[in-house]
Protein backbone atom coordinates (compact mmCIF):
# COMPACT_ATOMS: atom_id res chain seq x y z
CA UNK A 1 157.99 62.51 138.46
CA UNK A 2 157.18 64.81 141.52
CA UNK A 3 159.35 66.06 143.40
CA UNK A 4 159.30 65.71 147.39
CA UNK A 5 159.67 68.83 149.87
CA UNK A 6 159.80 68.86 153.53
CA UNK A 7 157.68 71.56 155.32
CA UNK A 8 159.02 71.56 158.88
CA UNK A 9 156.51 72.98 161.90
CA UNK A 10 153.42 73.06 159.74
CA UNK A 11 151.29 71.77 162.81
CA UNK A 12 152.09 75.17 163.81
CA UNK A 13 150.24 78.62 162.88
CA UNK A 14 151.73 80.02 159.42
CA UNK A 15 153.06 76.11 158.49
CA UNK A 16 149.25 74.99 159.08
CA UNK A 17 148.12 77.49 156.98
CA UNK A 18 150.24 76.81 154.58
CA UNK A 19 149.19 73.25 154.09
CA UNK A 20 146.13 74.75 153.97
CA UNK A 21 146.22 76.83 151.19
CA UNK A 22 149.38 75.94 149.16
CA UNK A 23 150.34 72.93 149.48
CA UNK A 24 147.21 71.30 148.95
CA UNK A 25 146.32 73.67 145.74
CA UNK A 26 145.77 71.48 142.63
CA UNK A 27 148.35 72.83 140.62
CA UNK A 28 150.70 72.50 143.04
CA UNK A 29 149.56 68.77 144.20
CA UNK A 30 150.24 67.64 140.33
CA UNK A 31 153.79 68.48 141.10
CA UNK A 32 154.84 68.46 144.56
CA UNK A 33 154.71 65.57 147.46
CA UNK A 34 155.13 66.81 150.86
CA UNK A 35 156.38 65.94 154.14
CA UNK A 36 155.00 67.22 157.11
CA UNK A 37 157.66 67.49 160.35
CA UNK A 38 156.18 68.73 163.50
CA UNK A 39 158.04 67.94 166.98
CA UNK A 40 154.19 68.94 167.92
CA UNK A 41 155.47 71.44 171.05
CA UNK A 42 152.08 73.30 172.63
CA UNK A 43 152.27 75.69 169.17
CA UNK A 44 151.78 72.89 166.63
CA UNK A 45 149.05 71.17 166.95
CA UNK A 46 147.98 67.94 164.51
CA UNK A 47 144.27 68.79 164.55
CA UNK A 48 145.48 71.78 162.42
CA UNK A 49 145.49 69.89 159.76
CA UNK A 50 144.09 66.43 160.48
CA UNK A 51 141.88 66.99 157.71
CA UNK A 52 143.99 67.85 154.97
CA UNK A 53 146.12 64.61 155.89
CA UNK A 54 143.19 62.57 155.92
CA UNK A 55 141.95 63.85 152.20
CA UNK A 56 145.59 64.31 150.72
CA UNK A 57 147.94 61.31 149.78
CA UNK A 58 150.70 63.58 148.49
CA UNK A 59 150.98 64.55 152.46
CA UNK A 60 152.85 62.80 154.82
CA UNK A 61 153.34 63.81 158.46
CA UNK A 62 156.04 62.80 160.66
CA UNK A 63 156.35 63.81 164.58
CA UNK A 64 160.00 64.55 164.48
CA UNK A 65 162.43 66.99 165.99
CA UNK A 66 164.71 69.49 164.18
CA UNK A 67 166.74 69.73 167.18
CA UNK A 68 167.26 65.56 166.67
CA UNK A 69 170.33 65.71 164.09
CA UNK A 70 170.45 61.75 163.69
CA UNK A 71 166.60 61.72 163.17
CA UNK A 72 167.06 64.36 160.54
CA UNK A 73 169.23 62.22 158.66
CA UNK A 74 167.02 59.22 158.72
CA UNK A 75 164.05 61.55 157.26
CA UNK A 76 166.81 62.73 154.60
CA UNK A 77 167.72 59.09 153.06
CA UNK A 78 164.22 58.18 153.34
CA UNK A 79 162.64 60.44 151.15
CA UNK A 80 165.38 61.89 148.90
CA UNK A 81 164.18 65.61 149.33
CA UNK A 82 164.11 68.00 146.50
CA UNK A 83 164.42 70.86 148.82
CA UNK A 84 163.28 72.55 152.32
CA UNK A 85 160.31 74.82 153.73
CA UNK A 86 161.87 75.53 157.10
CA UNK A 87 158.57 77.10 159.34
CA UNK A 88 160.02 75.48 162.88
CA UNK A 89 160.68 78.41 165.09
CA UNK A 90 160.25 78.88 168.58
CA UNK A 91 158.62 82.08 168.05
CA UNK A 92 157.28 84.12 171.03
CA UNK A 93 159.47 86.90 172.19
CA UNK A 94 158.15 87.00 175.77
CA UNK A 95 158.94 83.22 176.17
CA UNK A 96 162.59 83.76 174.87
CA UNK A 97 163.11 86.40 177.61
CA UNK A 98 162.60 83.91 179.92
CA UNK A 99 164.08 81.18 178.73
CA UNK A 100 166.22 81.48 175.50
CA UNK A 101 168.09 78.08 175.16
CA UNK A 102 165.38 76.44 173.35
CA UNK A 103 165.24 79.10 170.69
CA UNK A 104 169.09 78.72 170.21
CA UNK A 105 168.36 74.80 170.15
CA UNK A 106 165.16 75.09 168.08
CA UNK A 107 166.16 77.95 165.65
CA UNK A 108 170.06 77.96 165.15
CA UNK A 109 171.20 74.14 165.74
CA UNK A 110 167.99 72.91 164.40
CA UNK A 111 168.26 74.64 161.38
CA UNK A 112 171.64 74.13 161.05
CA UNK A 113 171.14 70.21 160.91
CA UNK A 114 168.72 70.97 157.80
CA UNK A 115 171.20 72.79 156.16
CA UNK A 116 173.65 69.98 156.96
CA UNK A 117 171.30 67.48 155.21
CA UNK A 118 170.01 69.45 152.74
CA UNK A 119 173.55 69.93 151.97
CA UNK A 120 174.63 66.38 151.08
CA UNK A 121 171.32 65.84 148.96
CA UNK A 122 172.26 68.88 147.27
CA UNK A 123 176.14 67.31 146.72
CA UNK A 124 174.15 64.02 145.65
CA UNK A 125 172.03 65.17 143.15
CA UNK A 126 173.15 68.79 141.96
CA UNK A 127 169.13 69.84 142.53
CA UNK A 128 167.92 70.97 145.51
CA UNK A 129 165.77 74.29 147.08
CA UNK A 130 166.25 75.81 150.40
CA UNK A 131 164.07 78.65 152.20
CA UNK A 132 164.38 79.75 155.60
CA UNK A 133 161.42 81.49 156.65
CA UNK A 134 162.60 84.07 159.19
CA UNK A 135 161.07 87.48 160.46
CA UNK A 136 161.28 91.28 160.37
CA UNK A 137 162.93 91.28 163.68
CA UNK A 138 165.83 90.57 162.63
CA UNK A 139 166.63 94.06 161.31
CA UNK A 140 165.73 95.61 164.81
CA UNK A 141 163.65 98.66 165.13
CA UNK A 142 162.78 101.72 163.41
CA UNK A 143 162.02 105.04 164.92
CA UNK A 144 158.76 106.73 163.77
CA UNK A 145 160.81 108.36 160.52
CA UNK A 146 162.99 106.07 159.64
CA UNK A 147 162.26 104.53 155.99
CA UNK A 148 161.08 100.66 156.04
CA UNK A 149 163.07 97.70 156.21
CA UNK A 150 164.70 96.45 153.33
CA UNK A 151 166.65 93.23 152.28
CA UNK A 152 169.67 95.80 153.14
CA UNK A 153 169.10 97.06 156.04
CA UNK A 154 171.83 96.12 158.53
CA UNK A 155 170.75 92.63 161.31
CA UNK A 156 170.81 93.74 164.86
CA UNK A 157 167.84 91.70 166.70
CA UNK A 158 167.52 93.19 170.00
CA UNK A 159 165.75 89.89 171.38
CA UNK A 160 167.15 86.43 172.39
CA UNK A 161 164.21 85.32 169.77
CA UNK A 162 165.21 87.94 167.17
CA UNK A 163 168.37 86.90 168.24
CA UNK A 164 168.39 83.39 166.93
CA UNK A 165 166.68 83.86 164.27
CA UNK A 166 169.15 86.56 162.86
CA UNK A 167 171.90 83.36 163.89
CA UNK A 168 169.75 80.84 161.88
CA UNK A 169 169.76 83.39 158.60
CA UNK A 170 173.37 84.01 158.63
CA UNK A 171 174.13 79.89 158.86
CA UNK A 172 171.91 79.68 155.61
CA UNK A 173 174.20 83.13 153.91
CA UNK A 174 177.04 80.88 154.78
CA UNK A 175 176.04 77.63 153.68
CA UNK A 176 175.37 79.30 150.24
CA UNK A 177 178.22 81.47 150.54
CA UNK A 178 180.69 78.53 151.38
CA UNK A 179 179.02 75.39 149.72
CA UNK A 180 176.71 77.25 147.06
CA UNK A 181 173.77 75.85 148.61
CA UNK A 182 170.81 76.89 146.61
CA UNK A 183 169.40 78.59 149.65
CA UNK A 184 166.82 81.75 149.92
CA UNK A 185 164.94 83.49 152.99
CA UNK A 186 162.00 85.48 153.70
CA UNK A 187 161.34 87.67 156.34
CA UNK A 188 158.04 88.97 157.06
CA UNK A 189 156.34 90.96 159.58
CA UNK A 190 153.50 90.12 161.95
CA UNK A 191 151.35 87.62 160.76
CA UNK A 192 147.63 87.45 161.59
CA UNK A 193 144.66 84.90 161.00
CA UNK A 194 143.25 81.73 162.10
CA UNK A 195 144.81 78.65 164.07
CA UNK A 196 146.93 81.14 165.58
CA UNK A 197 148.48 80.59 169.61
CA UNK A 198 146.55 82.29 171.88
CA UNK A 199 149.83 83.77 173.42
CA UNK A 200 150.23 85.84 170.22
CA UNK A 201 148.67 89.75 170.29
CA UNK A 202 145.22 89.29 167.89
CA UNK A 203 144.06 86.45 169.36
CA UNK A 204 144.57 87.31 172.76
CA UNK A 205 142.60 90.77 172.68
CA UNK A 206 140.14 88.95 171.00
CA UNK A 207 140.07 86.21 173.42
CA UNK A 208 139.99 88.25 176.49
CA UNK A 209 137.24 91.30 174.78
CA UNK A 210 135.30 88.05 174.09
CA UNK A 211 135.18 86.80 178.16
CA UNK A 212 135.22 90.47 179.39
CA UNK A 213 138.48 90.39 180.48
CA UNK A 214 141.13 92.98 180.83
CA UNK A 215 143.01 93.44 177.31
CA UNK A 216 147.25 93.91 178.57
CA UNK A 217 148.84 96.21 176.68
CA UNK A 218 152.37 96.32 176.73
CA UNK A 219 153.72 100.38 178.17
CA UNK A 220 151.72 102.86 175.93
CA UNK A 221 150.24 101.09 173.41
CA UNK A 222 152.17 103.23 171.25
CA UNK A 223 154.32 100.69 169.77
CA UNK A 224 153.82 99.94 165.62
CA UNK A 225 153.98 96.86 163.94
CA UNK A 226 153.18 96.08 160.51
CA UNK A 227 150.49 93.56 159.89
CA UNK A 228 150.06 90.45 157.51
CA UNK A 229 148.14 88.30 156.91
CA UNK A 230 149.31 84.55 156.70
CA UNK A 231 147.65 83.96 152.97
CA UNK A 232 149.27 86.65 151.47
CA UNK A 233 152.82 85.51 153.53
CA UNK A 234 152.28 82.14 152.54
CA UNK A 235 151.34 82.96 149.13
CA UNK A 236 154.79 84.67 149.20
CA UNK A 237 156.81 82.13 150.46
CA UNK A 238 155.54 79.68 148.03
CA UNK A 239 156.73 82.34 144.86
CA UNK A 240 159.92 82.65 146.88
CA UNK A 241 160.96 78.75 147.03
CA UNK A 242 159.70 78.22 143.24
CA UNK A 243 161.14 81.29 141.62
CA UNK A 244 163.57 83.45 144.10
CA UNK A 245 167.15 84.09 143.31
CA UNK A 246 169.46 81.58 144.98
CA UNK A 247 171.41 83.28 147.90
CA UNK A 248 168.72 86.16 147.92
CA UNK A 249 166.60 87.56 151.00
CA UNK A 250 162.88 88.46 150.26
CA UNK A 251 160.91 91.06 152.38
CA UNK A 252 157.53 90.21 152.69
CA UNK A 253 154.91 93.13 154.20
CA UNK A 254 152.10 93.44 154.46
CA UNK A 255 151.59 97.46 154.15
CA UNK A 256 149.65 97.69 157.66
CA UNK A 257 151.31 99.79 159.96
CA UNK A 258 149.38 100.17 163.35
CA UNK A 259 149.94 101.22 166.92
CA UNK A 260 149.23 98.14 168.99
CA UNK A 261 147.09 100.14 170.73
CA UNK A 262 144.92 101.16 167.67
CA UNK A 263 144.43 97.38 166.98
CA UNK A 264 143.22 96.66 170.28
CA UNK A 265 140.73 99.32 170.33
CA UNK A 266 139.84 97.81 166.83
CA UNK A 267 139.00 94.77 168.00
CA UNK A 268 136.87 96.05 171.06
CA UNK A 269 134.84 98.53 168.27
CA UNK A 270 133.88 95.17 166.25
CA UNK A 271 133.17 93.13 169.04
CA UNK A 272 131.29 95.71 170.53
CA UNK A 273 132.54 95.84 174.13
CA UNK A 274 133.98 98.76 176.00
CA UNK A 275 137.23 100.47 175.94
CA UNK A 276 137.54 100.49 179.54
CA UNK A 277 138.50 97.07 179.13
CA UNK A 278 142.24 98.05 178.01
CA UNK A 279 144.59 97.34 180.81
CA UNK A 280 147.76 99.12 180.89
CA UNK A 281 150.59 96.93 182.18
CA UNK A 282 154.60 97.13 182.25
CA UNK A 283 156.61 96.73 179.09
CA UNK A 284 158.45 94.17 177.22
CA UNK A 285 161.94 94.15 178.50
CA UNK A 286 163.72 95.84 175.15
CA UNK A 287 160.86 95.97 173.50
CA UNK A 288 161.12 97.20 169.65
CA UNK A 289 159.49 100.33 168.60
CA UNK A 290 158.18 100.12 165.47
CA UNK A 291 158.61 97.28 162.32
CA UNK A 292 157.84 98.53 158.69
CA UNK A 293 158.77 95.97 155.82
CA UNK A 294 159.56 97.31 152.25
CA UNK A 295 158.80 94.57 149.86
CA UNK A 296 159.53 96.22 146.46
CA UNK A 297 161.86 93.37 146.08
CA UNK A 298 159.44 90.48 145.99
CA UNK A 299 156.76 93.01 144.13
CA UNK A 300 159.38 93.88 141.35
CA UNK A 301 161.09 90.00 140.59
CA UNK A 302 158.23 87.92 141.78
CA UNK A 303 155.16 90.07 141.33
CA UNK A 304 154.07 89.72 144.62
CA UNK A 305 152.40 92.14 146.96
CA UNK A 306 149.70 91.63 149.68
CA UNK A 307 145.74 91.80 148.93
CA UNK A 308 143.96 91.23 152.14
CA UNK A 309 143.37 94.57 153.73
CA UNK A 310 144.03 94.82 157.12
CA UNK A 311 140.93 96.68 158.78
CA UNK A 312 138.46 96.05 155.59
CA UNK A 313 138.82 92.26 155.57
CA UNK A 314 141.56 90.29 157.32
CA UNK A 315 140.80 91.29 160.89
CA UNK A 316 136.87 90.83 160.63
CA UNK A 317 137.94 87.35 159.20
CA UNK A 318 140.35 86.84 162.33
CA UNK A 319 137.88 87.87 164.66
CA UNK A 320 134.85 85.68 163.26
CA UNK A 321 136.89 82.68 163.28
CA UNK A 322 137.89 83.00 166.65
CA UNK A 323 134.27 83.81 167.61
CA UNK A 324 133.28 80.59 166.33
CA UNK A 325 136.20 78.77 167.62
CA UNK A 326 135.62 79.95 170.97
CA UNK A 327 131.69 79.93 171.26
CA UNK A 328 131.68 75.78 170.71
């Protein structure tokens, strides 16, 4: 018998992706049905994976709301889960500046009404599997010496987005902590790729170098962040939910450190337009220095590690798909 997992926000970017490429592998279709919530906000988008719906009958996609805990419960004695993907994040850090209580809606109290229910299936049945998928930002920032992240480094998110996140993690310690919840989490640092929100940093260089427009960079340009891309995250998460340690946090990186600036100018070079396009404008309101993930962790117990080279082969892919995105 297969067992049933709910993927929330995979009309989203990573989720999307993740349908994509995991969730509709064969291996994993022999075992797994899934269900696929998506309050479909302007970040998740059905078209992302129309298709895959369409060809798949082991997917099932529901427009629901985290945030809704009596929905959430309805979802929860319909399909007798066997665990939780939770993707649904508010995510943008710019858009949490200005207004924060829908991340604290969206990524605290919504997870915490998955937990809830994931909770009384667990109590039911004595089986169940629950990953948060949360980010790098939680730990903070490093300065340009400081060794890389790792599972235990100390929280202290220094946005209202890192902010909740870092809230939503610690409800899942404490639900496995407290009620032994087979819970695990994954944080990752930046993902890159296609069907990503033009809001995000890639696609909005590429975007704007595409229409000749200025490229905004945020103070110097001097700020590093460590790249991944979403395969190799999602290929991660997927080795996390089937085979990490209940209670456990798993770094995933994707070895990539560049200055925002560098990336930019990257993406001018292979597009083949100017620098004089960069635009200098004021900085992020606290923003974080530098992010550097160590993922030993997940290399060592789950013999994972990323394989899609940042400047050799994930950003050319990035940039052609956007290219042919945006010249239809």
């Amino acid at each position: 018998m297969k067992k049933c997992v709910l993927l929330t926000g995979c009309a989203g970017f990573i989720g999307s992706n993740f349908v994509k490429t995991i969730a509709c592998r064969d291996d994993v279709k022999a075992q797994y049905d899934f269900v696929i919530v998506d309050a479909l906000t302007y970040a998740g988008r059905l078209s992302n994976i129309q298709k895959e719906l369409d060809a798949n009958p082991h997917l099932t996609f529901v427009k629901e709301d985290i945030r809704d805990a009596h929905k959430m419960d309805q979802l929860f004695k319909k399909y007798q889960f066997y665990g939780v993907i939770n993707f649904a994040a508010e995510s943008h850090v710019d858009r949490s500046i200005e207004s924060p209580n829908i991340f604290v809606e969206t990524n605290v109290l919504g997870t915490l009404n998955l937990l809830k229910e994931s909770l009384a299936q667990f109590e039911k049945t004595g089986s169940f599997r629950y990953l948060q998928v949360s980010t790098d930002e939680v730990y903070g920032t490093l300065q340009l010496d400081d060794p890389a992240f790792t599972e235990d480094t100390p929280i202290a998110p220094n946005s209202p987005y890192s902010a909740s996140k870092a809230s939503a993690d610690l409800l899942c310690r404490s639900f496995f902590e407290t009620f032994k919840l087979p819970v695990t989490i994954t944080r990752c640092s930046n993902n890159y790729g296609p069907l990503q929100v033009e809001e995000k940093f890639i696609p909005l260089m590429i975007k704007r170098a595409l229409a000749n427009e200025k490229l905004p960079i945020y103070g110097t340009g001097m700020n590093i962040r460590d790249w991944i891309y979403v395969d190799d995250h999602n290929e991660g998460v997927w080795k996390v939910f089937t085979a990490g340690k209940n209670g456990e946090v798993y770094n995933l990186g994707g070895n990539s450190e560049r200055q925002n600036l560098d990336v930019a100018k990257m993406i001018l070079k292979h597009l083949g337009k100017p620098e004089s396009l960069l635009s200098f404008v004021q900085d992020r309101k606290g923003h974080d220095f530098r992010y550097a993930i160590n993922y030993s962790k997940a290399q060592k117990e789950l013999n994972w590690q990323p394989t899609v080279r940042f400047e050799e082969e994930g950003l050319e892919r990035t940039i052609n798909y956007y290219k042919n995105l945006w010249a239809k």
